[in-house]
PDB file of N, CA and C in Angstrom:
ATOM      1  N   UNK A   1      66.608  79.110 164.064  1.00  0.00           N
ATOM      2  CA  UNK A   1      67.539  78.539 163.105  1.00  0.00           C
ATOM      3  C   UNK A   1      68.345  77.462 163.811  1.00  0.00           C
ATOM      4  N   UNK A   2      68.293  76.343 163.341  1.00  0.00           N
ATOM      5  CA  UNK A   2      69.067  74.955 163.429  1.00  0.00           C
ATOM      6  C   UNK A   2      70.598  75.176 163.355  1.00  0.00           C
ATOM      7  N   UNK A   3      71.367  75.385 163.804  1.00  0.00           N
ATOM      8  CA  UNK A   3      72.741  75.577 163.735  1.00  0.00           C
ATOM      9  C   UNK A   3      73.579  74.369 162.559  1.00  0.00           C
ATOM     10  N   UNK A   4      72.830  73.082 162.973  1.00  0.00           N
ATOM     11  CA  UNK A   4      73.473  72.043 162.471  1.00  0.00           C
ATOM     12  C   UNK A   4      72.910  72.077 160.771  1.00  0.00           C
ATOM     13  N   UNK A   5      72.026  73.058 160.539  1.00  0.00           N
ATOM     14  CA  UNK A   5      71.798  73.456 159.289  1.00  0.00           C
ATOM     15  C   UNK A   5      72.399  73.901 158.271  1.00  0.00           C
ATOM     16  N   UNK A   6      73.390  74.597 158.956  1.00  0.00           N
ATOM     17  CA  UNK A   6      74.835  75.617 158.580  1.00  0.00           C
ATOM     18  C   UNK A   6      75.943  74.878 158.208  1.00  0.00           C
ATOM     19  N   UNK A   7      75.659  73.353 157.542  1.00  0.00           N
ATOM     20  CA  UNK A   7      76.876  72.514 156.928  1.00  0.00           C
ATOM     21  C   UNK A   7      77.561  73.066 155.858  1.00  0.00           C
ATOM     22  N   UNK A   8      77.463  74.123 154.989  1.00  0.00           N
ATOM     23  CA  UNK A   8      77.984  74.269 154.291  1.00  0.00           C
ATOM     24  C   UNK A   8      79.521  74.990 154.306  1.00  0.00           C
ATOM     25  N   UNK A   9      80.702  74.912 153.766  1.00  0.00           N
ATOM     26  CA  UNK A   9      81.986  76.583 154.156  1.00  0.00           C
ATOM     27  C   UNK A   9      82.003  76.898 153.025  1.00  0.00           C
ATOM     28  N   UNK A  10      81.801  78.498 153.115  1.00  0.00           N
ATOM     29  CA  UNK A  10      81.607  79.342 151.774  1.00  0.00           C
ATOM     30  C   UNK A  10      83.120  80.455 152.352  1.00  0.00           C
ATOM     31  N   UNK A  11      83.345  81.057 151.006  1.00  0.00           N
ATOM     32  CA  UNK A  11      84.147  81.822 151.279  1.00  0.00           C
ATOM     33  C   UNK A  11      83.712  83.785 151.166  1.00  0.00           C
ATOM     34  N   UNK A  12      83.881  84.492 151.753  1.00  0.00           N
ATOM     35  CA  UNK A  12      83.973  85.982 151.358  1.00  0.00           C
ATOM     36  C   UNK A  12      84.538  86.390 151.294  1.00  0.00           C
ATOM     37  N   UNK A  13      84.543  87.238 149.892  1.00  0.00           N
ATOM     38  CA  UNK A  13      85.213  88.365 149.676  1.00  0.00           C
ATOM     39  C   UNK A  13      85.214  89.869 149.394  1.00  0.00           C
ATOM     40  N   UNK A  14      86.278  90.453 149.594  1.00  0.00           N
ATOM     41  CA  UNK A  14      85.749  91.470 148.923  1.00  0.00           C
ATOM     42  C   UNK A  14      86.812  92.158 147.743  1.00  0.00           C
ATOM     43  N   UNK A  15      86.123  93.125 147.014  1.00  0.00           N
ATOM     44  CA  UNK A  15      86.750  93.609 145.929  1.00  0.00           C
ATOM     45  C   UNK A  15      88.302  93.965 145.904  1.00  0.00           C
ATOM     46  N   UNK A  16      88.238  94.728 145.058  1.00  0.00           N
ATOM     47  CA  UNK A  16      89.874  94.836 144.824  1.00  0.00           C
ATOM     48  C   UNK A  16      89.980  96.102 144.622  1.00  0.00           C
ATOM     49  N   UNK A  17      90.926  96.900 145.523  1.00  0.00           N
ATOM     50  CA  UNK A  17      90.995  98.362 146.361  1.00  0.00           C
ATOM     51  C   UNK A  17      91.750  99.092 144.984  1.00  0.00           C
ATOM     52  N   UNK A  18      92.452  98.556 144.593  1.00  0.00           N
ATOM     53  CA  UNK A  18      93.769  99.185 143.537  1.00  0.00           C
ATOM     54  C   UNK A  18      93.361  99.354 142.446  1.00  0.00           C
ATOM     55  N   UNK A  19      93.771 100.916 141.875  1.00  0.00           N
ATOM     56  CA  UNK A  19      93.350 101.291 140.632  1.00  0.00           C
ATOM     57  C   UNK A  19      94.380 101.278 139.580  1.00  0.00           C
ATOM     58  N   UNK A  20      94.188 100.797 137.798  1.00  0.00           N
ATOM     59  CA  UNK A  20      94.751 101.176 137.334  1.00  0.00           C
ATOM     60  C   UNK A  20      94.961 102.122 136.883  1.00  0.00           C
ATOM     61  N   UNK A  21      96.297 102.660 135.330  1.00  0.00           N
ATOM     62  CA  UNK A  21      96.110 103.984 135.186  1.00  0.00           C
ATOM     63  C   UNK A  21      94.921 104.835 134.393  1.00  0.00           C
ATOM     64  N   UNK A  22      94.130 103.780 133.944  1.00  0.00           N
ATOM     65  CA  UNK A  22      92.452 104.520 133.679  1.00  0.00           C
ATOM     66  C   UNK A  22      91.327 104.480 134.743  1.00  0.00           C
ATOM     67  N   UNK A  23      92.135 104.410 135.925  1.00  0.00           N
ATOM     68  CA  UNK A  23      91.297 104.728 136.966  1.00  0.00           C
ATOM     69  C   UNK A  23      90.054 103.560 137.329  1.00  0.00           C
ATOM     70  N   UNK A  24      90.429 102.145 136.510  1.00  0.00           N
ATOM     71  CA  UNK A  24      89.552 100.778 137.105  1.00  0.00           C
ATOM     72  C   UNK A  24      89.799 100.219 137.819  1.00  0.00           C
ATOM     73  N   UNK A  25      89.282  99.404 138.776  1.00  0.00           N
ATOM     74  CA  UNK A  25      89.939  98.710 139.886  1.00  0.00           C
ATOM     75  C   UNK A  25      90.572  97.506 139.081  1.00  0.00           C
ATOM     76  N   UNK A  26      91.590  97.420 139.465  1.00  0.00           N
ATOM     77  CA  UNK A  26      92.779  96.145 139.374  1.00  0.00           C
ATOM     78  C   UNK A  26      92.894  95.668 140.315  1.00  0.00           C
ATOM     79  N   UNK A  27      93.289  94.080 140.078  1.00  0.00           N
ATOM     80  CA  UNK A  27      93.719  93.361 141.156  1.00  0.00           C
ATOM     81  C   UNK A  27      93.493  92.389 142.362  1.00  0.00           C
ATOM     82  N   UNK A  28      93.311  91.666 142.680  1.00  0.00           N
ATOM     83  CA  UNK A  28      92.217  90.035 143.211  1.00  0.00           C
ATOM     84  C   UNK A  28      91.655  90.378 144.375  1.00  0.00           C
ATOM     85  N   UNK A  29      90.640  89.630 144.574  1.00  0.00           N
ATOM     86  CA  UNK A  29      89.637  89.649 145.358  1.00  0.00           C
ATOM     87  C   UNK A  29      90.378  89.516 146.427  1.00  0.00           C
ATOM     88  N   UNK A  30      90.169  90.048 147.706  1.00  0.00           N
ATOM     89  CA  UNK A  30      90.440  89.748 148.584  1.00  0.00           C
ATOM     90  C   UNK A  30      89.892  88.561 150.164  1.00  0.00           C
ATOM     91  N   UNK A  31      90.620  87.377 150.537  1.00  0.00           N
ATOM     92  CA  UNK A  31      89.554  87.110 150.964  1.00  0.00           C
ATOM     93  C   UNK A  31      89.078  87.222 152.604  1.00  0.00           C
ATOM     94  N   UNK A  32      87.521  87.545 153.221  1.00  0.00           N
ATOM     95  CA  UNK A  32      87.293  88.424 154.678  1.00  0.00           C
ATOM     96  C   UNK A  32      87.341  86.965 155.725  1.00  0.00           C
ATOM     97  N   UNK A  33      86.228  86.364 155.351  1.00  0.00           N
ATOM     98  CA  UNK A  33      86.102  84.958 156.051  1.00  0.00           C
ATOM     99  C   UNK A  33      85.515  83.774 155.442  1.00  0.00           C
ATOM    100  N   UNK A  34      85.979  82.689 156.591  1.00  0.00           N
ATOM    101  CA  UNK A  34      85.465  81.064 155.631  1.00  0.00           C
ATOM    102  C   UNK A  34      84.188  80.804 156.877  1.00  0.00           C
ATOM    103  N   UNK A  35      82.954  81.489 156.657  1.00  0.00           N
ATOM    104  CA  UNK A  35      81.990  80.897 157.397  1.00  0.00           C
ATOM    105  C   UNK A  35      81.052  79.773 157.405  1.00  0.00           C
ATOM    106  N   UNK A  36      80.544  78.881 158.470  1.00  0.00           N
ATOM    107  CA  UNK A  36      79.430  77.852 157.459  1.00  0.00           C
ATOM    108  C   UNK A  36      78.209  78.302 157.174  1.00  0.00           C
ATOM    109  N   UNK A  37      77.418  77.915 156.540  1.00  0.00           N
ATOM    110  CA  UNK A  37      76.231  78.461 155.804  1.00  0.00           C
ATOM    111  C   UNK A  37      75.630  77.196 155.721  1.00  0.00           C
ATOM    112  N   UNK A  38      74.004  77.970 155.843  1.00  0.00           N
ATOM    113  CA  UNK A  38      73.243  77.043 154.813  1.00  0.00           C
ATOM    114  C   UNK A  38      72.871  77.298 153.672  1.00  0.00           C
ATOM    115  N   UNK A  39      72.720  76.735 152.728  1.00  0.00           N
ATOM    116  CA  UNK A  39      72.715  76.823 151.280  1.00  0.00           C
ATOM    117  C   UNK A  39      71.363  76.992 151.022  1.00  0.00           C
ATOM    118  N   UNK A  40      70.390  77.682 150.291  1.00  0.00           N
ATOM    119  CA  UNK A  40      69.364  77.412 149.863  1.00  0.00           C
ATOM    120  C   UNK A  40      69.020  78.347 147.901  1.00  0.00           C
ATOM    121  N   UNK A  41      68.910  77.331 147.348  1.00  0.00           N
ATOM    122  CA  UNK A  41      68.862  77.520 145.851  1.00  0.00           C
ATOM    123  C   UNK A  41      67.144  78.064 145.667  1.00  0.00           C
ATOM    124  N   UNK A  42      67.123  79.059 145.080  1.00  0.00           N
ATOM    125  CA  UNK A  42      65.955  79.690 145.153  1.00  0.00           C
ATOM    126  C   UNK A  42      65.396  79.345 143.612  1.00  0.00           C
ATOM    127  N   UNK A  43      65.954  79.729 142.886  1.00  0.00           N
ATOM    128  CA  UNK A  43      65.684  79.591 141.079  1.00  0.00           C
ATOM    129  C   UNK A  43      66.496  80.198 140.416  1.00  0.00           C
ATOM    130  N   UNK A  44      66.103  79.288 138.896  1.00  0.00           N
ATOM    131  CA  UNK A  44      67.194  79.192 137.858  1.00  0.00           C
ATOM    132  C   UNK A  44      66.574  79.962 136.744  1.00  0.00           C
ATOM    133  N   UNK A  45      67.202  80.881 136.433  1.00  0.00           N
ATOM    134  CA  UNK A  45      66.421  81.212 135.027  1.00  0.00           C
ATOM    135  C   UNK A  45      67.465  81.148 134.069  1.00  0.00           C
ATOM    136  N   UNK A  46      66.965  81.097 132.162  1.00  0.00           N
ATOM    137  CA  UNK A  46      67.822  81.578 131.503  1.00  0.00           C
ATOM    138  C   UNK A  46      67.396  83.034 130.914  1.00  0.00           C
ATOM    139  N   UNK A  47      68.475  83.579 130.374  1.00  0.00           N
ATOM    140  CA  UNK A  47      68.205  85.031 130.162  1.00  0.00           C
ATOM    141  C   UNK A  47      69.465  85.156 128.680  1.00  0.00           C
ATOM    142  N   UNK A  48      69.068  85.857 127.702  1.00  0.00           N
ATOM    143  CA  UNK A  48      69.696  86.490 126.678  1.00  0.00           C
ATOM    144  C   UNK A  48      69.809  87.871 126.680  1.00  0.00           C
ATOM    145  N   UNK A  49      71.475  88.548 127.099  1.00  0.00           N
ATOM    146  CA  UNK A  49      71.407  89.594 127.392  1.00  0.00           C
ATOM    147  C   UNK A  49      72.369  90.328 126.398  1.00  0.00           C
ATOM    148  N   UNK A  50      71.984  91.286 125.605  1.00  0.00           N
ATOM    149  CA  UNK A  50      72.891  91.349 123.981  1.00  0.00           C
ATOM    150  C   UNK A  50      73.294  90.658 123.746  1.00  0.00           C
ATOM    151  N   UNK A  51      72.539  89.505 122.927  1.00  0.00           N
ATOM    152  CA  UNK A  51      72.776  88.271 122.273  1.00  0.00           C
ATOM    153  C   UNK A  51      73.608  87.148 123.020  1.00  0.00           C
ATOM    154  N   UNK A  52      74.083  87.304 124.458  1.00  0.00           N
ATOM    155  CA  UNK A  52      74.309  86.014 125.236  1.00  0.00           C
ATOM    156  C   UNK A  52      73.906  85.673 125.825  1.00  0.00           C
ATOM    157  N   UNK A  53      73.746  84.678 125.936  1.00  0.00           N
ATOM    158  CA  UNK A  53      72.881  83.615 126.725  1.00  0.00           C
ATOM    159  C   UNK A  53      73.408  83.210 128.125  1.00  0.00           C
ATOM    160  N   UNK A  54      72.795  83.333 128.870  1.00  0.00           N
ATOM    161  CA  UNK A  54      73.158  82.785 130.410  1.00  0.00           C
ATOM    162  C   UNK A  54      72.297  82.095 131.449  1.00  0.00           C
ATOM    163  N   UNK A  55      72.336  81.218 132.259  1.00  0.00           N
ATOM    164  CA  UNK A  55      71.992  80.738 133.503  1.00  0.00           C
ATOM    165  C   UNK A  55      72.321  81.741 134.525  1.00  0.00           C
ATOM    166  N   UNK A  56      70.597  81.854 134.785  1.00  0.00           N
ATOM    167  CA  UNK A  56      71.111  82.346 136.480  1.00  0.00           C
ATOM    168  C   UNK A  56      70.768  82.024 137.426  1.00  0.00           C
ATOM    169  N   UNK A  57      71.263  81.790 138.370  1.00  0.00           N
ATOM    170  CA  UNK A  57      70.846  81.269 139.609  1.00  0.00           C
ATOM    171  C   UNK A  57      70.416  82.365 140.716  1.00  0.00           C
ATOM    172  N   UNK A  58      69.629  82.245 141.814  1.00  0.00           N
ATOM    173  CA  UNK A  58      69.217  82.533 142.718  1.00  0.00           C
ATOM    174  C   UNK A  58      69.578  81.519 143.743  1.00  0.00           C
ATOM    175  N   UNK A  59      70.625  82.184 144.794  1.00  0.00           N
ATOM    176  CA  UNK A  59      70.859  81.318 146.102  1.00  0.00           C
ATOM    177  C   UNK A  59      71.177  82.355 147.191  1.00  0.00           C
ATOM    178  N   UNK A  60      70.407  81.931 148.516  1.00  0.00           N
ATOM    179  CA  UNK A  60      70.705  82.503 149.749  1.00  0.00           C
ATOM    180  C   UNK A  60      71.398  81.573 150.250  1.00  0.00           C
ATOM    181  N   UNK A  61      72.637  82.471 151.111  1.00  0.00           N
ATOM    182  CA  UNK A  61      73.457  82.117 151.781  1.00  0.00           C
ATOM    183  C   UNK A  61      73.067  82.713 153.316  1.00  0.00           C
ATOM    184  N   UNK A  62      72.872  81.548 154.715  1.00  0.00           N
ATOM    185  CA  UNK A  62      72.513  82.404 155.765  1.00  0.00           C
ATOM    186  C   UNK A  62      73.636  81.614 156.616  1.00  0.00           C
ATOM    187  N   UNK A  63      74.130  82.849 157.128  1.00  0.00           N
ATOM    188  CA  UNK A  63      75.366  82.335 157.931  1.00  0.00           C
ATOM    189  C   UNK A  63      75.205  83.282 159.174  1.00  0.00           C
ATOM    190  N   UNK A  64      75.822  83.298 160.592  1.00  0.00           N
ATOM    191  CA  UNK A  64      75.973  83.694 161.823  1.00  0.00           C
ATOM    192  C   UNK A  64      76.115  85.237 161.567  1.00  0.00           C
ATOM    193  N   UNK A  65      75.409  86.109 162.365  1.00  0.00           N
ATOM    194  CA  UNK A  65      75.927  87.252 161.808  1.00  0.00           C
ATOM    195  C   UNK A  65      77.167  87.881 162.307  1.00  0.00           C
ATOM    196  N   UNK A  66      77.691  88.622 161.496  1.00  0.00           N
ATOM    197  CA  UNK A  66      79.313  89.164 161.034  1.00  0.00           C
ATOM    198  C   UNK A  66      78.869  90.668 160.459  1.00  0.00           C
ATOM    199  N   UNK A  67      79.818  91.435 161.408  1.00  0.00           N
ATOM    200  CA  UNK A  67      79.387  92.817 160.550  1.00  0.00           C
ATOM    201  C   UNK A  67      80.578  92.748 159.589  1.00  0.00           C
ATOM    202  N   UNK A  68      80.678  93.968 159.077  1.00  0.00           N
ATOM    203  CA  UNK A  68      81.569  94.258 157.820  1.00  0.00           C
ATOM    204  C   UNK A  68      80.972  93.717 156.272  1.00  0.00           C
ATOM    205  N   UNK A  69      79.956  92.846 155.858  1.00  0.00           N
ATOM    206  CA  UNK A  69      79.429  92.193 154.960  1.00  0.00           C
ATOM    207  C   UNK A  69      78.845  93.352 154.417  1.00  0.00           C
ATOM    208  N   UNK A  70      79.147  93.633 153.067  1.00  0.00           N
ATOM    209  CA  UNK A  70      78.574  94.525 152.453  1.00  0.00           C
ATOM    210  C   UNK A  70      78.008  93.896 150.387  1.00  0.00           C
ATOM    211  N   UNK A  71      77.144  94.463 150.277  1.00  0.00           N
ATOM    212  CA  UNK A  71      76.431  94.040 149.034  1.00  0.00           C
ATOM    213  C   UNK A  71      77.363  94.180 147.723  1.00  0.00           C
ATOM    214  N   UNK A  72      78.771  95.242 148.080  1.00  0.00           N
ATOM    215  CA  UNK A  72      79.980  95.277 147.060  1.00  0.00           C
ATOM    216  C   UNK A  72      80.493  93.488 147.247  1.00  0.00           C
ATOM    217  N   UNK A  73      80.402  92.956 148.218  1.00  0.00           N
ATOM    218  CA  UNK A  73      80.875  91.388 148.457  1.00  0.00           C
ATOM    219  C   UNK A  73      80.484  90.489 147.351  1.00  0.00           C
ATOM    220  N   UNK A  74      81.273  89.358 147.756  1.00  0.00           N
ATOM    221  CA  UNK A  74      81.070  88.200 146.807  1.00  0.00           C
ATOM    222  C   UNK A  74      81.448  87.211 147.548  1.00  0.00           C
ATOM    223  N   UNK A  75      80.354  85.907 147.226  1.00  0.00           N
ATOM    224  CA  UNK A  75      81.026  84.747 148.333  1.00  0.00           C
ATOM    225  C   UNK A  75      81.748  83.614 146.837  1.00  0.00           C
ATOM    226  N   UNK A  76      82.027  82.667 147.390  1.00  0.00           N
ATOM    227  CA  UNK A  76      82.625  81.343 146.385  1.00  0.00           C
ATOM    228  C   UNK A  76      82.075  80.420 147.373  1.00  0.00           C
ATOM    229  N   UNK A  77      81.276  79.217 146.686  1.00  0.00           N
ATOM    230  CA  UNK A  77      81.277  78.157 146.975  1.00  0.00           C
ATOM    231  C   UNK A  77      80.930  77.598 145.903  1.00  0.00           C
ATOM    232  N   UNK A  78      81.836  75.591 146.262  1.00  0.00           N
ATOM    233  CA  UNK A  78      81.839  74.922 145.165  1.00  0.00           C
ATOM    234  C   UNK A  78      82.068  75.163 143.883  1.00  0.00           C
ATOM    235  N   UNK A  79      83.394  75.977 144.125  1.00  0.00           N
ATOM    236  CA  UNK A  79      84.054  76.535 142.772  1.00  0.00           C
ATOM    237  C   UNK A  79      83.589  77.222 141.771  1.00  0.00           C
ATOM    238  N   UNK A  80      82.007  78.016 142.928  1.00  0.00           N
ATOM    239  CA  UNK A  80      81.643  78.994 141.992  1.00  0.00           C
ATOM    240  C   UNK A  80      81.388  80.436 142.212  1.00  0.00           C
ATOM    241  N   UNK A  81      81.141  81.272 141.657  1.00  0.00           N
ATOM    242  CA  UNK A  81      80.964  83.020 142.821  1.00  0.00           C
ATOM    243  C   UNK A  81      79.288  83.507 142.260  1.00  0.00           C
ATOM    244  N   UNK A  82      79.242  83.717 143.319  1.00  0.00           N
ATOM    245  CA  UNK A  82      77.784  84.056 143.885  1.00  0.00           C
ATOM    246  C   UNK A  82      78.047  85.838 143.988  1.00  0.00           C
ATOM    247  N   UNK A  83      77.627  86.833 143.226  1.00  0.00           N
ATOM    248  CA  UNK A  83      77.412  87.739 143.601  1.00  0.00           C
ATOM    249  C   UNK A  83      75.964  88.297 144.939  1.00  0.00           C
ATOM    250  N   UNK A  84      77.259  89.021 145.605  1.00  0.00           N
ATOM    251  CA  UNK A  84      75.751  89.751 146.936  1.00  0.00           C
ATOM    252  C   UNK A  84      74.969  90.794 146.458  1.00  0.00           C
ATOM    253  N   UNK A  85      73.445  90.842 146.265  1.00  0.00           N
ATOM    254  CA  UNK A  85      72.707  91.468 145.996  1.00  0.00           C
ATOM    255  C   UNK A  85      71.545  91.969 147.438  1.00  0.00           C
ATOM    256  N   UNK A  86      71.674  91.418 148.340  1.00  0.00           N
ATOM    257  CA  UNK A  86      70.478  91.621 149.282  1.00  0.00           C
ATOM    258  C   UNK A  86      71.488  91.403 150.443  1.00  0.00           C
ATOM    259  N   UNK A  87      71.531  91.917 151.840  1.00  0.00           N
ATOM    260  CA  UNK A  87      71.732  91.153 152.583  1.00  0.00           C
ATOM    261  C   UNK A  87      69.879  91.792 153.676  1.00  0.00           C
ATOM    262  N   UNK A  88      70.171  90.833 154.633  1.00  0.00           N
ATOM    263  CA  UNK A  88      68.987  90.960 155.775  1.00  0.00           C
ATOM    264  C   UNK A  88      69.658  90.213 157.163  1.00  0.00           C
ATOM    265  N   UNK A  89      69.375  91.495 157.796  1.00  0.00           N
ATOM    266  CA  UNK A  89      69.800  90.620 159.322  1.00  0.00           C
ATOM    267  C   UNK A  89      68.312  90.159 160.093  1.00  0.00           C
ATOM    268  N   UNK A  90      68.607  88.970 160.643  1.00  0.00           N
ATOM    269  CA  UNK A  90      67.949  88.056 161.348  1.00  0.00           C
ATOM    270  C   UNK A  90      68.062  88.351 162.580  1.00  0.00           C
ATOM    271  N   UNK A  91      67.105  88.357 163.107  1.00  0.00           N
ATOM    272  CA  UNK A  91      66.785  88.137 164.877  1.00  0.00           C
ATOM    273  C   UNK A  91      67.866  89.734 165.157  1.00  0.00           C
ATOM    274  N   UNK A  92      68.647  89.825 166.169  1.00  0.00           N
ATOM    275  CA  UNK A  92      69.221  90.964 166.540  1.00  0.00           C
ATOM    276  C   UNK A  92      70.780  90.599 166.790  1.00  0.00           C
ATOM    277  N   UNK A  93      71.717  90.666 165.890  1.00  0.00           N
ATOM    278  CA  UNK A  93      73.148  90.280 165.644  1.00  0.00           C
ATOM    279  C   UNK A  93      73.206  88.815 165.665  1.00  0.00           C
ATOM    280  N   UNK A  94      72.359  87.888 165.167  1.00  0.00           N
ATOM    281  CA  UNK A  94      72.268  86.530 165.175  1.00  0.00           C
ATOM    282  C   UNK A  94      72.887  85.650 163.738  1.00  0.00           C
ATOM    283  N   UNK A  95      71.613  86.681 162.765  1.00  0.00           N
ATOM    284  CA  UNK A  95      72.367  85.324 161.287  1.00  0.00           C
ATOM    285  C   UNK A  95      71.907  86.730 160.470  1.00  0.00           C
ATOM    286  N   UNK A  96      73.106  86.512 159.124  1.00  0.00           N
ATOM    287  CA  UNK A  96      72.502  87.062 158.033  1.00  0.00           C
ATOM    288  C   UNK A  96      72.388  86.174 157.019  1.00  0.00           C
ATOM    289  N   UNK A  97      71.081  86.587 156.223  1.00  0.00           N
ATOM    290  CA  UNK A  97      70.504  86.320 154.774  1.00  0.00           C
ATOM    291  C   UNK A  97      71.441  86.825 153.483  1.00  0.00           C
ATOM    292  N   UNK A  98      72.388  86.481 152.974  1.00  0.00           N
ATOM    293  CA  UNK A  98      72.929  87.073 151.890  1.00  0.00           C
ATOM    294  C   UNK A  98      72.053  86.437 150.823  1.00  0.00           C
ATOM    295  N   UNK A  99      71.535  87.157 150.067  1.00  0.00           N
ATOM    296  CA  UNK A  99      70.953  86.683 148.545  1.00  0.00           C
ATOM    297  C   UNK A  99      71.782  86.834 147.396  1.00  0.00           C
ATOM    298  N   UNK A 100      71.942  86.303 146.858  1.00  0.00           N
ATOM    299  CA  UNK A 100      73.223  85.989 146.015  1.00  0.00           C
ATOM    300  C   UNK A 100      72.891  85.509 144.579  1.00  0.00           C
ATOM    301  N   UNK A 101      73.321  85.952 143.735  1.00  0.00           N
ATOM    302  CA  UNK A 101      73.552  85.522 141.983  1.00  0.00           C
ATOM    303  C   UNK A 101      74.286  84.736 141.545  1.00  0.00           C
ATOM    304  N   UNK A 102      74.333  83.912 140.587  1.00  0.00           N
ATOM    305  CA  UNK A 102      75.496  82.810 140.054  1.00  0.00           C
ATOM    306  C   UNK A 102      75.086  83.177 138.644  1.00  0.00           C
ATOM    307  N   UNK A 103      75.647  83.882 137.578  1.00  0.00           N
ATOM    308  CA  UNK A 103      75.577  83.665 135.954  1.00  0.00           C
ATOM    309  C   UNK A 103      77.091  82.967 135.801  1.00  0.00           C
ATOM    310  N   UNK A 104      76.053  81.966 134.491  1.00  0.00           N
ATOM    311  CA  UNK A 104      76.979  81.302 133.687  1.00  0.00           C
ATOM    312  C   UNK A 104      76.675  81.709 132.313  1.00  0.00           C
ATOM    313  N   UNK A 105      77.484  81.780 131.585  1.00  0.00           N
ATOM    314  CA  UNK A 105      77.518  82.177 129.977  1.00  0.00           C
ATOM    315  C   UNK A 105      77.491  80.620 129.496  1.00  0.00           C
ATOM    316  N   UNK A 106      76.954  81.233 128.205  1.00  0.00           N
ATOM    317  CA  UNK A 106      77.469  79.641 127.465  1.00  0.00           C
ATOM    318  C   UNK A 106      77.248  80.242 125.825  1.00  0.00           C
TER     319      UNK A 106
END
């Protein structure tokens, strides 16, 4: 892996610890780190899911590896959030593969 590949800064986060009084989590994302990444857009589908319609994206995010990254995570880039669905570690504590979701409604 090309280091100088890794132009991108994405952000991570993670969920939100605090419950309300029906016992749901309340309360903002928290955020872990601003790492660089490389970006790679995998595919777009649309999908109608009880009658709404959405874009979804497929994008891996591979950045230096970092423990603590867990698939409850979520990154933001370019003002948008990418849910973590996959991660994969590379080589032996080197880079991870986050595979990541983007839906948009419309």
């Amino acid at each position: 892996m090309n280091y100088g590949s890794m132009d991108r800064k994405i952000m991570i986060q993670s969920p939100p610890t605090d419950k309300d009084d029906g016992g749901e989590l309340s309360g903002s994302w928290t955020h872990e780190c601003s790492p660089w990444a490389r970006v790679q857009h995998n595919s777009s589908s649309e999908s109608n899911d009880e009658g709404t319609e959405a874009m979804v994206d497929v994008v891996t995010f591979t950045i230096r590896y970092r423990s603590g990254i867990t698939s409850g995570m979520r990154v933001v880039y370019g003002g948008d959030t990418y849910e973590i669905i996959g991660i994969r570690e590379i080589g032996r504590d080197e880079y991870l593969e986050l595979s990541t979701v983007h839906r948009t409604n419309w």
